[in-house]
PDB file of N, CA and C in Angstrom:
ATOM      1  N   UNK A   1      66.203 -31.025 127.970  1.00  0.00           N
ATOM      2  CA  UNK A   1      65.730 -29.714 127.536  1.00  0.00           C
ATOM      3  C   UNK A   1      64.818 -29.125 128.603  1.00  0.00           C
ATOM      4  N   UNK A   2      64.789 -28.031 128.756  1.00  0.00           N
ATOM      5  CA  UNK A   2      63.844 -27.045 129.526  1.00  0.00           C
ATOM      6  C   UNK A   2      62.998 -26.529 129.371  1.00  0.00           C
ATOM      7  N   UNK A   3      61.469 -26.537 130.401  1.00  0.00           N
ATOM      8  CA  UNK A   3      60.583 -26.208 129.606  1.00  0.00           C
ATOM      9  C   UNK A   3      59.992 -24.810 129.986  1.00  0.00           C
ATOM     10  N   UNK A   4      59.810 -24.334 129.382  1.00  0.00           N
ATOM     11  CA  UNK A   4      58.992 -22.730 128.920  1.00  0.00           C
ATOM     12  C   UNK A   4      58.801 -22.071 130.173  1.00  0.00           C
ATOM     13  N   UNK A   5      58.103 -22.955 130.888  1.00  0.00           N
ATOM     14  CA  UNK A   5      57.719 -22.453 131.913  1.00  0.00           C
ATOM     15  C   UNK A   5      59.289 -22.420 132.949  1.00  0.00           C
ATOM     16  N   UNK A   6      59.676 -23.341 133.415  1.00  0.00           N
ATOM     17  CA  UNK A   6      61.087 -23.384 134.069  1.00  0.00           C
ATOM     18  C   UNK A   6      61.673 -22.312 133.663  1.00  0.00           C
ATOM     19  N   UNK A   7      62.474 -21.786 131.990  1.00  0.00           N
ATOM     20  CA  UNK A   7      63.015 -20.869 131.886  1.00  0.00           C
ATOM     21  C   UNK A   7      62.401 -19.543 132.469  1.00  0.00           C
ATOM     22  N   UNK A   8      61.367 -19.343 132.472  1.00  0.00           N
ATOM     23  CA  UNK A   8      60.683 -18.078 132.393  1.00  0.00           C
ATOM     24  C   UNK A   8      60.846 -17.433 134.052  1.00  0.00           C
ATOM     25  N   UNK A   9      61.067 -18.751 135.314  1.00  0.00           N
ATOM     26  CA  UNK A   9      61.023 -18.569 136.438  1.00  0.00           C
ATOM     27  C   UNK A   9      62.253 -18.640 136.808  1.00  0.00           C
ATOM     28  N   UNK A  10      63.591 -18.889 136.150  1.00  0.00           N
ATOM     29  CA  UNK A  10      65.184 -19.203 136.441  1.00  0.00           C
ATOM     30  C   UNK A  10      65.489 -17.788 136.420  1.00  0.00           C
ATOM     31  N   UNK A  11      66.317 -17.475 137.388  1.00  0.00           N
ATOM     32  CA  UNK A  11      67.371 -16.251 137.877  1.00  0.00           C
ATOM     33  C   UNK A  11      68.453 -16.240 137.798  1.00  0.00           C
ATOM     34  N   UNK A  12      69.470 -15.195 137.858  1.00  0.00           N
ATOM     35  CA  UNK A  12      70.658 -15.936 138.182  1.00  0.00           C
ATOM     36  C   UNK A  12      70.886 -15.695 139.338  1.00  0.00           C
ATOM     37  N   UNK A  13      70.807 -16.601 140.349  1.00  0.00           N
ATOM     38  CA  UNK A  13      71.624 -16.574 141.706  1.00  0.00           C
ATOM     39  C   UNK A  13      72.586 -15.260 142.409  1.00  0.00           C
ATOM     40  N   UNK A  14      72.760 -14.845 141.410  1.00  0.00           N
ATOM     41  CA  UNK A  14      74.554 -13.924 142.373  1.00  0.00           C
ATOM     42  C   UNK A  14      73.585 -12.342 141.827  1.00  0.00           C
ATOM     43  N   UNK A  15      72.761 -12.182 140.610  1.00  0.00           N
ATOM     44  CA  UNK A  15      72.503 -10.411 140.984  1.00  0.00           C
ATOM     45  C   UNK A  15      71.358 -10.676 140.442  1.00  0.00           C
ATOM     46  N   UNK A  16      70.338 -12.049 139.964  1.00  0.00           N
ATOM     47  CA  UNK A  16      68.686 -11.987 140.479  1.00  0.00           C
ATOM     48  C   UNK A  16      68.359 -11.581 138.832  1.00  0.00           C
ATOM     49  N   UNK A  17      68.954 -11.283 138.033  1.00  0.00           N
ATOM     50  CA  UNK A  17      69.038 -10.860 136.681  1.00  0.00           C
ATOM     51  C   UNK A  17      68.653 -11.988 135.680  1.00  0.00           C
ATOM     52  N   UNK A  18      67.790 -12.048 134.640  1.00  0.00           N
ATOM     53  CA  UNK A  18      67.339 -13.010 133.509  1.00  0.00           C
ATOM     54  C   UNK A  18      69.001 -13.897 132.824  1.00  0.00           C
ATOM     55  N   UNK A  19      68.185 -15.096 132.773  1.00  0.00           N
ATOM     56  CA  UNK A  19      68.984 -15.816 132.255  1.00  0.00           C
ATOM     57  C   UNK A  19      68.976 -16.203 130.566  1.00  0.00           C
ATOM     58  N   UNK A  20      70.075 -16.298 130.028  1.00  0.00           N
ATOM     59  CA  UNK A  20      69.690 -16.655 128.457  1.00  0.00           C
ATOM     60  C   UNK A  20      70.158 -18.284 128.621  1.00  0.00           C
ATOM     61  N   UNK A  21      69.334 -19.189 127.512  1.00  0.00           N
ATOM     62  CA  UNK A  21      69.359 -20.444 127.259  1.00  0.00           C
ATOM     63  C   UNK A  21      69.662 -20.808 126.334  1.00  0.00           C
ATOM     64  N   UNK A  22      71.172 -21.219 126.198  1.00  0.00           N
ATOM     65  CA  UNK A  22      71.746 -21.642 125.218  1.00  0.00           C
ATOM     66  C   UNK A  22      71.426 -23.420 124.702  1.00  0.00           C
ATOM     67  N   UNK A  23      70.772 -23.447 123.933  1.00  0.00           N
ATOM     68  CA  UNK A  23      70.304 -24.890 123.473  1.00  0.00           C
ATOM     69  C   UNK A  23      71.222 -25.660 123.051  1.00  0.00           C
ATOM     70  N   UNK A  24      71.850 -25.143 122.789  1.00  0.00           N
ATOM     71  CA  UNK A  24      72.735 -26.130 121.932  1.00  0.00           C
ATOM     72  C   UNK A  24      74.565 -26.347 122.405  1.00  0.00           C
ATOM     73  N   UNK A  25      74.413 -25.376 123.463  1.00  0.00           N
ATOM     74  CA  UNK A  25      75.650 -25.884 124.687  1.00  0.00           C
ATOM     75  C   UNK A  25      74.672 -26.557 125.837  1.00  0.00           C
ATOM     76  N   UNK A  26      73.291 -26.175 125.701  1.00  0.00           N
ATOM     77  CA  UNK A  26      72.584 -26.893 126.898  1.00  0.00           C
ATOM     78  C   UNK A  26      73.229 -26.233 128.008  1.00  0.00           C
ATOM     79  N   UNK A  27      72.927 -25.262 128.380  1.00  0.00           N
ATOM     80  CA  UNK A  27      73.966 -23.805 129.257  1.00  0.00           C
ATOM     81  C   UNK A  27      72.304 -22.724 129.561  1.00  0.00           C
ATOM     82  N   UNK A  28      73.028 -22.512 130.565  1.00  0.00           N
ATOM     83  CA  UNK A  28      72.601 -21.104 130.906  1.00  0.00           C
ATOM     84  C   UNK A  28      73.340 -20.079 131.217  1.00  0.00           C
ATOM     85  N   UNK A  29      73.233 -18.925 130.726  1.00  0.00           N
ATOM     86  CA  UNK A  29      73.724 -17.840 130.248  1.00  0.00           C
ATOM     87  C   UNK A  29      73.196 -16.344 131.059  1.00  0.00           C
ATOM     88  N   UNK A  30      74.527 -15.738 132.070  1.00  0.00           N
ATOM     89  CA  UNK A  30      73.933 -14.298 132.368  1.00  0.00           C
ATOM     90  C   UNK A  30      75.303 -13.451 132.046  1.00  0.00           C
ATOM     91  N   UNK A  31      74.364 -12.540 131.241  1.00  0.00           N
ATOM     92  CA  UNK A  31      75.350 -11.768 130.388  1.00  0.00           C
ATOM     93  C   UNK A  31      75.831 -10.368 131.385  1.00  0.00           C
ATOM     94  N   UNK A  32      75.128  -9.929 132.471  1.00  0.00           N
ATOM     95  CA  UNK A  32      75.460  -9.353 133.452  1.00  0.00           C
ATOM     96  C   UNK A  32      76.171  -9.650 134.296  1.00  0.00           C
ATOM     97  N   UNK A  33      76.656 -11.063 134.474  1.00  0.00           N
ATOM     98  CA  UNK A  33      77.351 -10.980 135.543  1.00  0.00           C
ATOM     99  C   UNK A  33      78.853 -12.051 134.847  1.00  0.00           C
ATOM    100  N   UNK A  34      78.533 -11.952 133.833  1.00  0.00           N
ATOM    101  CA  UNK A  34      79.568 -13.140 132.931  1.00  0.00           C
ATOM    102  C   UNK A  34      79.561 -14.230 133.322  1.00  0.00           C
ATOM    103  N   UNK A  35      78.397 -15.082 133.492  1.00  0.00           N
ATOM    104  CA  UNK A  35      78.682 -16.952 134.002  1.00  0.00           C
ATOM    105  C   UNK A  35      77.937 -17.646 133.476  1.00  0.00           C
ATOM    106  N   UNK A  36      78.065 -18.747 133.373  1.00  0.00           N
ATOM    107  CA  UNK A  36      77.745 -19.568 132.825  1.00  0.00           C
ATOM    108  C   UNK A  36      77.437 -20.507 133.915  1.00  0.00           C
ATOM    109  N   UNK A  37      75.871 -20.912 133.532  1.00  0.00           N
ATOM    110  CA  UNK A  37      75.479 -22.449 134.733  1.00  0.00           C
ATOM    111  C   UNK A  37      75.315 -23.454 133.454  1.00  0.00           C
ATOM    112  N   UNK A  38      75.824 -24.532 133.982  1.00  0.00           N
ATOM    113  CA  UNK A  38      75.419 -26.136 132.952  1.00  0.00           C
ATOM    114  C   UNK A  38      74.107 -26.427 133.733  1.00  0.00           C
ATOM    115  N   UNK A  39      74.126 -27.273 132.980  1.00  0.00           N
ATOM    116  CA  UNK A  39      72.870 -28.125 133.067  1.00  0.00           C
ATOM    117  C   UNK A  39      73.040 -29.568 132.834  1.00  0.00           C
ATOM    118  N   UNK A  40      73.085 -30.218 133.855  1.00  0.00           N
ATOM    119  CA  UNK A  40      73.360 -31.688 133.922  1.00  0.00           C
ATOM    120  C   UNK A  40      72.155 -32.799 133.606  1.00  0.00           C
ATOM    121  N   UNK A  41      72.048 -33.289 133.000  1.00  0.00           N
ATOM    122  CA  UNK A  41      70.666 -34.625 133.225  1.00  0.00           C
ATOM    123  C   UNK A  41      69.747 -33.772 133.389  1.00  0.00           C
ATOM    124  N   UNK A  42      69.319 -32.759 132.558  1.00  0.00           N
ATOM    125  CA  UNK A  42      68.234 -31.663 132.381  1.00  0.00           C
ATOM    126  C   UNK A  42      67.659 -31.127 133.899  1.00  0.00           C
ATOM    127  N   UNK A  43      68.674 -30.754 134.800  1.00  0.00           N
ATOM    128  CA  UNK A  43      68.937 -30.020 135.811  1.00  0.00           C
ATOM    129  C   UNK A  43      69.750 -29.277 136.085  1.00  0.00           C
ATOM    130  N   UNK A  44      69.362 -27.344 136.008  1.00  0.00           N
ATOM    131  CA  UNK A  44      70.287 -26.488 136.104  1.00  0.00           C
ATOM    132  C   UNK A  44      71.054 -26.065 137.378  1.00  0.00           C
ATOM    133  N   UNK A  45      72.504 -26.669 137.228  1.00  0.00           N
ATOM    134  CA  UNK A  45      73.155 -26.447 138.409  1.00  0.00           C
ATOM    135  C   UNK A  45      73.249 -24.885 139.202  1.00  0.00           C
ATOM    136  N   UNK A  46      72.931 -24.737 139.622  1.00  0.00           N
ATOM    137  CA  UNK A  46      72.734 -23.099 139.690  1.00  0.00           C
ATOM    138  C   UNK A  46      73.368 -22.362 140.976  1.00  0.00           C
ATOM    139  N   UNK A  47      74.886 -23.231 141.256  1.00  0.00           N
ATOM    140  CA  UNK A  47      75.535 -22.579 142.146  1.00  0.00           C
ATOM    141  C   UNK A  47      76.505 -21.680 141.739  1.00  0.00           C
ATOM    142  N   UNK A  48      76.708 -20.356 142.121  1.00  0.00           N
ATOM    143  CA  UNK A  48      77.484 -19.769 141.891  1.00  0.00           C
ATOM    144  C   UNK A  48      78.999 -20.121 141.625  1.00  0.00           C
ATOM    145  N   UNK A  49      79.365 -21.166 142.828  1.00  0.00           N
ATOM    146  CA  UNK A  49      80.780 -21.600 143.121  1.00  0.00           C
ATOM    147  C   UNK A  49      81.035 -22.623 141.841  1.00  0.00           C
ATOM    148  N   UNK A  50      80.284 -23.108 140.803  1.00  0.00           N
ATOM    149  CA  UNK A  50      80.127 -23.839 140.204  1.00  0.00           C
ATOM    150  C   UNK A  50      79.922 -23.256 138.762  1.00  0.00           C
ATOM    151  N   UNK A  51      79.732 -22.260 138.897  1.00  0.00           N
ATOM    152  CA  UNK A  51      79.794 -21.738 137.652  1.00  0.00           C
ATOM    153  C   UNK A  51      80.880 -21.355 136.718  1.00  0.00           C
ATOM    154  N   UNK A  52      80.879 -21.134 135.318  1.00  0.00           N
ATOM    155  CA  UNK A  52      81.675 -20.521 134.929  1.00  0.00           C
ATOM    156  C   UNK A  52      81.909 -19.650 134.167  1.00  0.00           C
ATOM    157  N   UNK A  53      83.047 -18.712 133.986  1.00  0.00           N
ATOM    158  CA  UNK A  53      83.022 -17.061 133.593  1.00  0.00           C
ATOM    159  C   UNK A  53      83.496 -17.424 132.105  1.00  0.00           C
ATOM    160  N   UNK A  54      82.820 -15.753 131.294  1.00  0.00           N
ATOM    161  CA  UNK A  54      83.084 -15.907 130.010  1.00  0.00           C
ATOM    162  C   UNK A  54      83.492 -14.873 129.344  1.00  0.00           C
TER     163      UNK A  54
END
């Protein structure tokens, strides 16, 4: 899980835009640019090339 502070400072990579935190896919979420970052072993992968669209 992620903490308060971490979310509050996460971007999304590709247009710099707030991320939403899905708890319960354990996901991060940008609704601007349609992608989706996981989060592995409570580390958000946060490469673009790695992401995925929704």
């Amino acid at each position: 899980m992620l903490s308060d502070e971490m979310l509050r400072i996460l971007a999304c990579p590709k247009c710099k835009g707030s991320l939403e935190y899905k708890k319960e896919k354990d996901e991060l979420v940008c609704n601007s640019c349609r992608l989706i970052y996981k989060i592995k072993d409570d580390i958000p992968v946060m490469l673009i090339d790695e992401a995925e669209s929704f």
